[in-house]
N, C-alpha and C. Protein backbone atom coordinates (compact mmCIF):
# COMPACT_ATOMS: atom_id res chain seq x y z
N UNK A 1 172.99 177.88 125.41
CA UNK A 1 172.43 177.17 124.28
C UNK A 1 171.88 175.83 124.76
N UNK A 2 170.90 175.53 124.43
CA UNK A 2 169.97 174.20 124.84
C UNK A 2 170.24 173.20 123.59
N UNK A 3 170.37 171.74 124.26
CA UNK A 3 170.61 170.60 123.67
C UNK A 3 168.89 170.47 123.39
N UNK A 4 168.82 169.24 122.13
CA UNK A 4 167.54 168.93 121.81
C UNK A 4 166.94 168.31 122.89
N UNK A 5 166.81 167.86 124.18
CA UNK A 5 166.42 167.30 125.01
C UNK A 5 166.08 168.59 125.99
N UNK A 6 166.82 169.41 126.11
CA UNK A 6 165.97 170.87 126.90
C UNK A 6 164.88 171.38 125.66
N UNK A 7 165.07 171.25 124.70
CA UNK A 7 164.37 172.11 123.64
C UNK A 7 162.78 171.43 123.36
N UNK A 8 163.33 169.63 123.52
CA UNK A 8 161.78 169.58 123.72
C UNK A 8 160.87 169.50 125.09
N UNK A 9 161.82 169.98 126.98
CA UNK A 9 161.31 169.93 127.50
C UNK A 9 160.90 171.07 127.58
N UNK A 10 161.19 172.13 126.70
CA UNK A 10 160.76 173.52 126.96
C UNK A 10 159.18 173.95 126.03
N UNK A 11 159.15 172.94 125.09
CA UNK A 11 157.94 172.31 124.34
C UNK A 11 157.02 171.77 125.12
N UNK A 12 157.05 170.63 125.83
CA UNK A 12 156.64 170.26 127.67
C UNK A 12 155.63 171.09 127.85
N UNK A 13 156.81 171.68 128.99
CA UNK A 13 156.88 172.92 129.96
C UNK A 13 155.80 174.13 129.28
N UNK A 14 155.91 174.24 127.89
CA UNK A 14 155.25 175.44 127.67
C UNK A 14 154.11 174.97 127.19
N UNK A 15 153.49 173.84 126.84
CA UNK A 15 152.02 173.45 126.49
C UNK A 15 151.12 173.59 128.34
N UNK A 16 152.27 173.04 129.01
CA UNK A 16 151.76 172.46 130.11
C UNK A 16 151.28 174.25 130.99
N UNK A 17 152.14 174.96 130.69
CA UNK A 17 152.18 176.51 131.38
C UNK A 17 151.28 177.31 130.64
N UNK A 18 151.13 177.38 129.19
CA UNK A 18 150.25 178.22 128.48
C UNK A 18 148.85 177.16 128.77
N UNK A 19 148.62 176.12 129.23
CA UNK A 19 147.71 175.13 128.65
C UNK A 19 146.81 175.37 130.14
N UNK A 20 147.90 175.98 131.15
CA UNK A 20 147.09 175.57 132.34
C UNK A 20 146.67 177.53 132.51
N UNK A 21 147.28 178.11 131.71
CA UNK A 21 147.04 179.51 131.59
C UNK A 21 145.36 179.64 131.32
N UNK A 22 145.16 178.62 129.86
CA UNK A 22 144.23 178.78 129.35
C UNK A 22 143.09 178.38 129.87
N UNK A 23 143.39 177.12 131.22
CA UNK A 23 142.44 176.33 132.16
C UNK A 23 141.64 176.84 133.05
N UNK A 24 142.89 177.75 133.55
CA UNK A 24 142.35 178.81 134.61
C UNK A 24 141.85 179.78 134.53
N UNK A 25 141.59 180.25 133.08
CA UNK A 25 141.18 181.32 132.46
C UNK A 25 139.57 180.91 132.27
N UNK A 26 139.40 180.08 131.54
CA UNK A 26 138.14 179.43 131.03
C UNK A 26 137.42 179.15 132.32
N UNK A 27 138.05 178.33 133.26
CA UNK A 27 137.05 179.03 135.35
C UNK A 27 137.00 179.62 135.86
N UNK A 28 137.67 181.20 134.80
CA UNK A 28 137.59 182.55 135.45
C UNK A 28 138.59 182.57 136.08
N UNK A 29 139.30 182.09 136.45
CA UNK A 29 140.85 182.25 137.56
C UNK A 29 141.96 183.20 136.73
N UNK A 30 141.98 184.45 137.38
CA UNK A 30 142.74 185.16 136.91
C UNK A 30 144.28 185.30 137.32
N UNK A 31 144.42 184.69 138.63
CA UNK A 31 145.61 184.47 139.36
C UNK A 31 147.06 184.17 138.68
N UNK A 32 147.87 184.44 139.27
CA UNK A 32 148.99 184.24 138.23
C UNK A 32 149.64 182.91 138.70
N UNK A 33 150.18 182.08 137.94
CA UNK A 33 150.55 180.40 137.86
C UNK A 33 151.78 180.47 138.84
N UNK A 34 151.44 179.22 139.55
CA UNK A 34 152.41 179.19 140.79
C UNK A 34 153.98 179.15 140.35
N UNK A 35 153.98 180.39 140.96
CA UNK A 35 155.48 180.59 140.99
C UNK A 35 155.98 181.89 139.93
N UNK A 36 155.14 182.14 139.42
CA UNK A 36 154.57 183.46 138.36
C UNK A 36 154.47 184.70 139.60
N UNK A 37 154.93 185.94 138.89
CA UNK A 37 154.47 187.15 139.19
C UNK A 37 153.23 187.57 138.77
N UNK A 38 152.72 188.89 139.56
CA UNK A 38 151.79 189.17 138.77
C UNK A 38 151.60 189.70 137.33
N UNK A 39 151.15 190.13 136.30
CA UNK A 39 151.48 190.48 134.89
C UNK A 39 151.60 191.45 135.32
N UNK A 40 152.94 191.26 134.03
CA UNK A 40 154.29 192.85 133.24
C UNK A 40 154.96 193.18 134.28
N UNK A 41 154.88 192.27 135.81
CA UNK A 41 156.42 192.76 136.72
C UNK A 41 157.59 192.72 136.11
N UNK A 42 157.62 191.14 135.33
CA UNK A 42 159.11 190.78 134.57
C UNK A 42 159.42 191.27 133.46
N UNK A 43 160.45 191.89 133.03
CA UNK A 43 160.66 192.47 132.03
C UNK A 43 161.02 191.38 130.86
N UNK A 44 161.48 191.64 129.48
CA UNK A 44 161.76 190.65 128.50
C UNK A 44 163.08 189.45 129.07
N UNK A 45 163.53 190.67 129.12
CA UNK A 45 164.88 189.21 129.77
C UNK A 45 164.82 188.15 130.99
N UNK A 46 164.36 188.62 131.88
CA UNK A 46 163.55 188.46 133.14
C UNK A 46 163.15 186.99 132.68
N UNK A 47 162.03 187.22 131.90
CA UNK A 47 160.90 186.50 131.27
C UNK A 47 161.49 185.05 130.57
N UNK A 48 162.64 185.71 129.91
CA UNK A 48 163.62 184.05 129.24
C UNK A 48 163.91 183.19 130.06
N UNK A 49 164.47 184.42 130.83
CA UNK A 49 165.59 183.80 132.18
C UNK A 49 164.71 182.46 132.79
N UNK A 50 163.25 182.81 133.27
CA UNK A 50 162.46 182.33 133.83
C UNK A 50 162.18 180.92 133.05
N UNK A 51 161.57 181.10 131.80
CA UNK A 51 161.44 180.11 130.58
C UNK A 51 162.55 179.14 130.53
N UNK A 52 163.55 179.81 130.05
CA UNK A 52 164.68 178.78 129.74
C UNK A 52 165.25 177.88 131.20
N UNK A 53 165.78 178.76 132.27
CA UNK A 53 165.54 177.79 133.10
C UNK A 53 164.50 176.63 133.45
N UNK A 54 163.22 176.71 133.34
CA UNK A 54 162.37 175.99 133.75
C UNK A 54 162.62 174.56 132.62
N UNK A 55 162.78 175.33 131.26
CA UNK A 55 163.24 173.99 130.65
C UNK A 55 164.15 173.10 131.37
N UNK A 56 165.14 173.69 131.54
CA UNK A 56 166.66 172.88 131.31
C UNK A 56 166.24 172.11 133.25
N UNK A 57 165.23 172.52 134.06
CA UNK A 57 164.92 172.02 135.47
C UNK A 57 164.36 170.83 134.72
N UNK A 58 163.14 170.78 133.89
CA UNK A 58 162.46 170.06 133.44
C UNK A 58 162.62 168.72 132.72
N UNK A 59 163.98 169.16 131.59
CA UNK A 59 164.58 168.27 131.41
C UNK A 59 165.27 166.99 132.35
N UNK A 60 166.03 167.38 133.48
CA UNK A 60 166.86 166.72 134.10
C UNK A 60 165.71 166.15 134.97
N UNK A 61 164.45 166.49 135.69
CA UNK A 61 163.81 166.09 136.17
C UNK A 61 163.39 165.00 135.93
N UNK A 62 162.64 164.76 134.65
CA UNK A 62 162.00 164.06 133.68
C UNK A 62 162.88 162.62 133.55
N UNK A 63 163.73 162.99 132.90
CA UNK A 63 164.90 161.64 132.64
C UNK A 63 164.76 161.08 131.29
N UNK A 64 164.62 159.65 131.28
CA UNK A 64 164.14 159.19 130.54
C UNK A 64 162.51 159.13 129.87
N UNK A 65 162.03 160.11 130.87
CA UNK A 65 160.50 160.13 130.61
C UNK A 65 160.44 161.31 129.53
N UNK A 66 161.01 162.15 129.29
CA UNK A 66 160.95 163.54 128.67
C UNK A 66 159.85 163.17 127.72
N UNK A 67 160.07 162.02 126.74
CA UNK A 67 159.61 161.60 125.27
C UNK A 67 157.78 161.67 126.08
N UNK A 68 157.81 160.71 126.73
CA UNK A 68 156.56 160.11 127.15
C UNK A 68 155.39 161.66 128.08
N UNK A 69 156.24 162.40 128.72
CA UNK A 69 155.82 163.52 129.40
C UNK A 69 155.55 164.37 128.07
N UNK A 70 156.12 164.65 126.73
CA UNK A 70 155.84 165.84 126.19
C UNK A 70 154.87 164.82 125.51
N UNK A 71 154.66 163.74 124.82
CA UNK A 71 153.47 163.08 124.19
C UNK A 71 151.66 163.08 125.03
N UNK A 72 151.84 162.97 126.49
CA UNK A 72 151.12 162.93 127.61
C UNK A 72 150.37 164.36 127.46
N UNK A 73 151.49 165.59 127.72
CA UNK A 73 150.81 166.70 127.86
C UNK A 73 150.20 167.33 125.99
N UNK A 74 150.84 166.96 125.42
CA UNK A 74 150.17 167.74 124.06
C UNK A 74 148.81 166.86 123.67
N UNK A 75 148.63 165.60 124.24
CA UNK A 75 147.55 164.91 124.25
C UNK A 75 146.48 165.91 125.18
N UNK A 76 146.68 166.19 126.38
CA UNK A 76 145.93 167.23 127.12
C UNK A 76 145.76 168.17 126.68
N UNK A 77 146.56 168.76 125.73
CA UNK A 77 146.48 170.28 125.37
C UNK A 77 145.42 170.04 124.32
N UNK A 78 145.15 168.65 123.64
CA UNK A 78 144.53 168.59 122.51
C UNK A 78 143.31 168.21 123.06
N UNK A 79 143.00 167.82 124.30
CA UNK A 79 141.61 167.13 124.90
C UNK A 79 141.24 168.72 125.26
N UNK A 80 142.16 169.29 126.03
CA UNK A 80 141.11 170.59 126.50
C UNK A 80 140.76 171.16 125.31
N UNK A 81 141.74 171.86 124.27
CA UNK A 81 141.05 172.67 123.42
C UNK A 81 140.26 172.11 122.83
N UNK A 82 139.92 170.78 122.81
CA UNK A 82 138.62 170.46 121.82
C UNK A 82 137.45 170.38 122.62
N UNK A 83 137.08 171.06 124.28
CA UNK A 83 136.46 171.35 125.03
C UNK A 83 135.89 172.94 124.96
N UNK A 84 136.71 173.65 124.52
CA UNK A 84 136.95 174.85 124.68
C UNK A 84 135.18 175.31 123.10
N UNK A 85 134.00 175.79 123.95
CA UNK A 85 132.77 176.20 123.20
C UNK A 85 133.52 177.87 122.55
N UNK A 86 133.07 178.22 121.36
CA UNK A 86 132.85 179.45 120.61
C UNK A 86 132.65 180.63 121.62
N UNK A 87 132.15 180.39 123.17
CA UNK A 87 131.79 181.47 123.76
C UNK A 87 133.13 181.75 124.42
N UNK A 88 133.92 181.04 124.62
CA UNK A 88 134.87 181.03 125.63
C UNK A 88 136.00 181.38 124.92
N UNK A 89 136.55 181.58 123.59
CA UNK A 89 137.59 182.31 123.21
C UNK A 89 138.16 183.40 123.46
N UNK A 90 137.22 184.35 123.74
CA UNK A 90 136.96 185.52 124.12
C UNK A 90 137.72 185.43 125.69
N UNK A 91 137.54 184.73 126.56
CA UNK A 91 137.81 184.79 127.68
C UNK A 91 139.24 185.23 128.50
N UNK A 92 139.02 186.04 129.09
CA UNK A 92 140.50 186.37 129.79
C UNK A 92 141.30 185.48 130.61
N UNK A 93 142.66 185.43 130.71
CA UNK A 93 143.53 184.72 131.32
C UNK A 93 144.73 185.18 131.75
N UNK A 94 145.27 184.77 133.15
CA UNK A 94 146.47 185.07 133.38
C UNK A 94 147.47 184.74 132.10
N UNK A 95 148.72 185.64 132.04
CA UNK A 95 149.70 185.64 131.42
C UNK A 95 150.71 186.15 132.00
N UNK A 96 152.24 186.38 131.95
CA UNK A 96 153.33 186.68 132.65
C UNK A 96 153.28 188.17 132.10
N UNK A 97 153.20 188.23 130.61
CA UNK A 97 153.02 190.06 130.21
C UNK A 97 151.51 190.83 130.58
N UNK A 98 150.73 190.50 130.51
CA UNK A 98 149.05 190.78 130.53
C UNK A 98 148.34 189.90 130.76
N UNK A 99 147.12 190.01 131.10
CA UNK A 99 145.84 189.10 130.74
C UNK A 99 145.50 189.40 129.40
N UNK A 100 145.17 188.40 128.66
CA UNK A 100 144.66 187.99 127.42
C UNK A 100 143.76 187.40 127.35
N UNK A 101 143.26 187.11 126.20
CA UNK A 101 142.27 185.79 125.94
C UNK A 101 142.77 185.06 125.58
N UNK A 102 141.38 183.65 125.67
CA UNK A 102 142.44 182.13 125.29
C UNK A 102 142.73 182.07 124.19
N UNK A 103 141.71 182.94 122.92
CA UNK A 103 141.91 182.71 122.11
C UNK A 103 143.79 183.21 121.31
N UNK A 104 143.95 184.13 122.09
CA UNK A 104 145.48 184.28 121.84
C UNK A 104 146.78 184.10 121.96
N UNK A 105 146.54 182.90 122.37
CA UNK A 105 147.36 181.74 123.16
C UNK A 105 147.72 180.65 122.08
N UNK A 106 146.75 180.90 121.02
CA UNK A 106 146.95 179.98 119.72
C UNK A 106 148.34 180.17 119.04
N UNK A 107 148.07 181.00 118.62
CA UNK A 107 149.30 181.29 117.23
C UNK A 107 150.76 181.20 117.98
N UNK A 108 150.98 181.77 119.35
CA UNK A 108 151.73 181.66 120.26
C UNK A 108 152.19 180.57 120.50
N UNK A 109 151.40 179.33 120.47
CA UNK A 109 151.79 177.79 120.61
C UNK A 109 152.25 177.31 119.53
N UNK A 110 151.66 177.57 118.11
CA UNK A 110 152.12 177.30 117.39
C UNK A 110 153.33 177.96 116.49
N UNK A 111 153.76 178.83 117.42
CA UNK A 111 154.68 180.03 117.09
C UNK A 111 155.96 179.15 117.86
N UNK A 112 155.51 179.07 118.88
CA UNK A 112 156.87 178.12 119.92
C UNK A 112 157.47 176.24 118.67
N UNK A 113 156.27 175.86 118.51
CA UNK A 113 156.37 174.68 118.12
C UNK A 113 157.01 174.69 116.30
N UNK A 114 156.43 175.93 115.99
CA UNK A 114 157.21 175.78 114.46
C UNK A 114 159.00 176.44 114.65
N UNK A 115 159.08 177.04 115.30
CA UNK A 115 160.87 177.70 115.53
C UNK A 115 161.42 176.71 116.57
N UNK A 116 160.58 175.50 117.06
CA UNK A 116 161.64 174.65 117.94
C UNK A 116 161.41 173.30 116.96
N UNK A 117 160.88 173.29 116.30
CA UNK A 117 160.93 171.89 115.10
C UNK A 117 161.95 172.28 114.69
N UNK A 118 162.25 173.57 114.36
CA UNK A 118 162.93 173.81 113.43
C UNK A 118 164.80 173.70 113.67
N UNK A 119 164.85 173.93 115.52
CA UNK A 119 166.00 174.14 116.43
C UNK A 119 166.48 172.28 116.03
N UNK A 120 165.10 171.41 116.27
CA UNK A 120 165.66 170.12 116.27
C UNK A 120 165.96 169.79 115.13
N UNK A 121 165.15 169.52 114.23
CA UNK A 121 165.30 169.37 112.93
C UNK A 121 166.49 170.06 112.58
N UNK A 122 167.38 171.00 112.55
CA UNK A 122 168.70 171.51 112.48
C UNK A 122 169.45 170.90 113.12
N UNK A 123 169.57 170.24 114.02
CA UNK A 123 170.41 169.96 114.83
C UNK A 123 170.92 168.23 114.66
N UNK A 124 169.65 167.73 114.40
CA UNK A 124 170.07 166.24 113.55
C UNK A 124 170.04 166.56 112.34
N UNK A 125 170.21 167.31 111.28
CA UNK A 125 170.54 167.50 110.02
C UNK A 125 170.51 169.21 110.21
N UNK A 126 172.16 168.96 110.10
CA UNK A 126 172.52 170.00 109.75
C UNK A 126 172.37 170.99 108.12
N UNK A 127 172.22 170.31 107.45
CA UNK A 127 172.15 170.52 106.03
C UNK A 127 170.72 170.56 105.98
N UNK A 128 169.71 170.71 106.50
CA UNK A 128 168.33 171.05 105.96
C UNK A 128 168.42 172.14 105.35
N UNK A 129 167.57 172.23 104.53
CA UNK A 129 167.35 173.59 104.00
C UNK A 129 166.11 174.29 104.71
N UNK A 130 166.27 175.50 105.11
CA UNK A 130 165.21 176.12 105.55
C UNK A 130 163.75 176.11 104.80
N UNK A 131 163.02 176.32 105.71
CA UNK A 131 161.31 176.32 105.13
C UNK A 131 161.06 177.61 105.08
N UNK A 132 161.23 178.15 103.94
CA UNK A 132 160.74 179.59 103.85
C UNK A 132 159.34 180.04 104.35
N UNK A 133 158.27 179.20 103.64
CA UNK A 133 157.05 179.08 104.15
C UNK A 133 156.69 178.99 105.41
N UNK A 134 157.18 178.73 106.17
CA UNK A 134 157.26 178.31 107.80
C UNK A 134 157.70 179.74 108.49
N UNK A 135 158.98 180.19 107.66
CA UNK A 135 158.80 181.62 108.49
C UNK A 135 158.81 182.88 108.29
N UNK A 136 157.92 182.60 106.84
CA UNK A 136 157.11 184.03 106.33
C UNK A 136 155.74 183.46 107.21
N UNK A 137 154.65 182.69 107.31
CA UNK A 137 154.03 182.07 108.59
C UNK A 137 154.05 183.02 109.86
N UNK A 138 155.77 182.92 110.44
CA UNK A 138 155.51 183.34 111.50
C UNK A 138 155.77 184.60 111.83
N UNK A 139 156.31 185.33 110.53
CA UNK A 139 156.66 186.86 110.67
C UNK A 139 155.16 187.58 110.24
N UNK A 140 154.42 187.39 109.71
CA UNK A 140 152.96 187.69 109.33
C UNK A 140 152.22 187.45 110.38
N UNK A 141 152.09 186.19 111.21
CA UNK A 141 151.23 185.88 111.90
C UNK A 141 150.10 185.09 111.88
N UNK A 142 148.94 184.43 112.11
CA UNK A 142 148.26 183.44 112.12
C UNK A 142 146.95 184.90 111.78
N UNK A 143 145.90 184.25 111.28
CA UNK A 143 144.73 184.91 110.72
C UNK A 143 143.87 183.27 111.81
N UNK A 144 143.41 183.96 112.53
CA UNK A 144 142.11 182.80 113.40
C UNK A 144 141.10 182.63 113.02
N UNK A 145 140.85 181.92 113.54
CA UNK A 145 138.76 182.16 113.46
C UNK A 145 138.46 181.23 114.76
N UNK A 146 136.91 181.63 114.89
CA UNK A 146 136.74 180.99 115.89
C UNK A 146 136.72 179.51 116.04
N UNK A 147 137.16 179.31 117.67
CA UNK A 147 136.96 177.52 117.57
C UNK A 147 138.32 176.69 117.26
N UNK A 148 138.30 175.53 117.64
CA UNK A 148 139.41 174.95 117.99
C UNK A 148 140.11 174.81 116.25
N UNK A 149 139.07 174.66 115.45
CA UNK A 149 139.50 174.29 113.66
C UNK A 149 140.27 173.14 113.80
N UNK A 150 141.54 172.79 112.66
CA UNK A 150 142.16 171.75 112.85
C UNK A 150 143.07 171.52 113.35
N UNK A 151 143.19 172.12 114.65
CA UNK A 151 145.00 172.53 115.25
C UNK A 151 144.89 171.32 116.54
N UNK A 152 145.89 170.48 115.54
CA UNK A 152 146.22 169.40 116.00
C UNK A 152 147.59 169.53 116.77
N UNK A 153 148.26 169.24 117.74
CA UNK A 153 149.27 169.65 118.19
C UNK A 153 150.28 168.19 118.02
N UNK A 154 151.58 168.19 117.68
CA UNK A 154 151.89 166.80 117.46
C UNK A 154 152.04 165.53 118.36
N UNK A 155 151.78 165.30 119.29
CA UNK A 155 151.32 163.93 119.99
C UNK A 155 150.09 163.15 119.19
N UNK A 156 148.58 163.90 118.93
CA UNK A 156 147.73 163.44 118.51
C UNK A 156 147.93 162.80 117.15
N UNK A 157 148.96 163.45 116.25
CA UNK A 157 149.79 162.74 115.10
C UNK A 157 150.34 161.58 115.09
N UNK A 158 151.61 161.96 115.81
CA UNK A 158 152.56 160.83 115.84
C UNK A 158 153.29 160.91 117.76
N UNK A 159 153.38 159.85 117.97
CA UNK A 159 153.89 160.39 119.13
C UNK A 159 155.88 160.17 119.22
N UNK A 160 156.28 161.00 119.81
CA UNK A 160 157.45 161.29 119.95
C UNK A 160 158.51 160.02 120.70
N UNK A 161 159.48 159.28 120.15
CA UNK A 161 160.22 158.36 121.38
C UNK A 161 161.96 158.90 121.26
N UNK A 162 162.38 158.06 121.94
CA UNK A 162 163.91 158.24 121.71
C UNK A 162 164.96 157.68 121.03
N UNK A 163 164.06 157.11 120.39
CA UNK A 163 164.41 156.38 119.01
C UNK A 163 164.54 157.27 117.93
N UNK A 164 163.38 158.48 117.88
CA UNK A 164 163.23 159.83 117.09
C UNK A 164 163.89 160.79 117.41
N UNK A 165 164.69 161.06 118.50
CA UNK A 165 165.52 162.15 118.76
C UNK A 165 166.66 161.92 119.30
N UNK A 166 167.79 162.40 118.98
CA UNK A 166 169.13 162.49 119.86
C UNK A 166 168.92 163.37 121.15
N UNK A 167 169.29 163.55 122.02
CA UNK A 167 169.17 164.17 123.16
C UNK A 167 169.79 165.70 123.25
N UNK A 168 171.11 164.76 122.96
CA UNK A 168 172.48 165.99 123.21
C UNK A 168 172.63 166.28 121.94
């Protein structure tokens, strides 16, 4: 079980891994991300194993920077995709299960970021009440369209300190 301080370096870690998925995709680089297999060697569990460790490396790495590193990269994630032209959605990219397109990398990010708001947000208030709306959302799925639209990722909002989160 991950403390809120792995949970948001795994937030990090996964803008920074899907983000550079989507980088290398868009210059045609189909290669798989250093330290990645090629796609569908790893099976589901495999695949956590891989994930969740990289958080909890990430975390301890980081330190006191965690806050400032996940504000840094969702700022990037928000500069590239607002780079990203109508032609290039379409485009294929390494992934750990398949190659995909970038465009399907969306709902996926925002699939990670609404069930780990939700890990923190529980965890400094225990007594929230669940957002129903949030995860009928994510059991349905995202309906796209083309183009970046308004998917703001939260750094460009508000940015994150440690003043805003407990760690442990």
């Amino acid at each position: 079980m991950w403390n809120v301080g792995e949970v948001v370096a795994h937030l990090d870690w996964f803008a920074e891994t899907y983000g550079g998925m989507m980088e290398r995709g868009l210059s045609g680089d189909l290669s798989p991300t250093e330290g990645f297999p090629a796609p569908d060697v790893l099976g589901g569990e495999q695949i956590h194993e891989l994930y969740g460790q990289a958080a909890i490396t990430l975390r301890r790495s980081l330190g006191e920077n965690l806050f400032s590193a996940f504000n840094n990269r969702y700022d990037w994630l928000n500069h590239m995709l607002s780079g990203i032209s109508p032609d290039d959605w379409d485009k294929p990219c390494y992934h750990t299960r398949r190659i995909r397109s970038v465009e399907s990398f969306i709902p996926t990010i925002f699939t990670e970021l609404a069930v780990h708001e939700w890990d923190i947000r529980s965890a400094l208030e225990p007594s929230l009440p669940c957002r129903r709306c949030a995860f009928r959302s994510l059991s349905t799925g995202f309906q796209t369209e083309r183009g970046p639209g308004p998917w703001i990722f939260p750094p460009s909002q508000s940015h994150w300190g440690l003043s805003d989160i407990v760690l442990n």
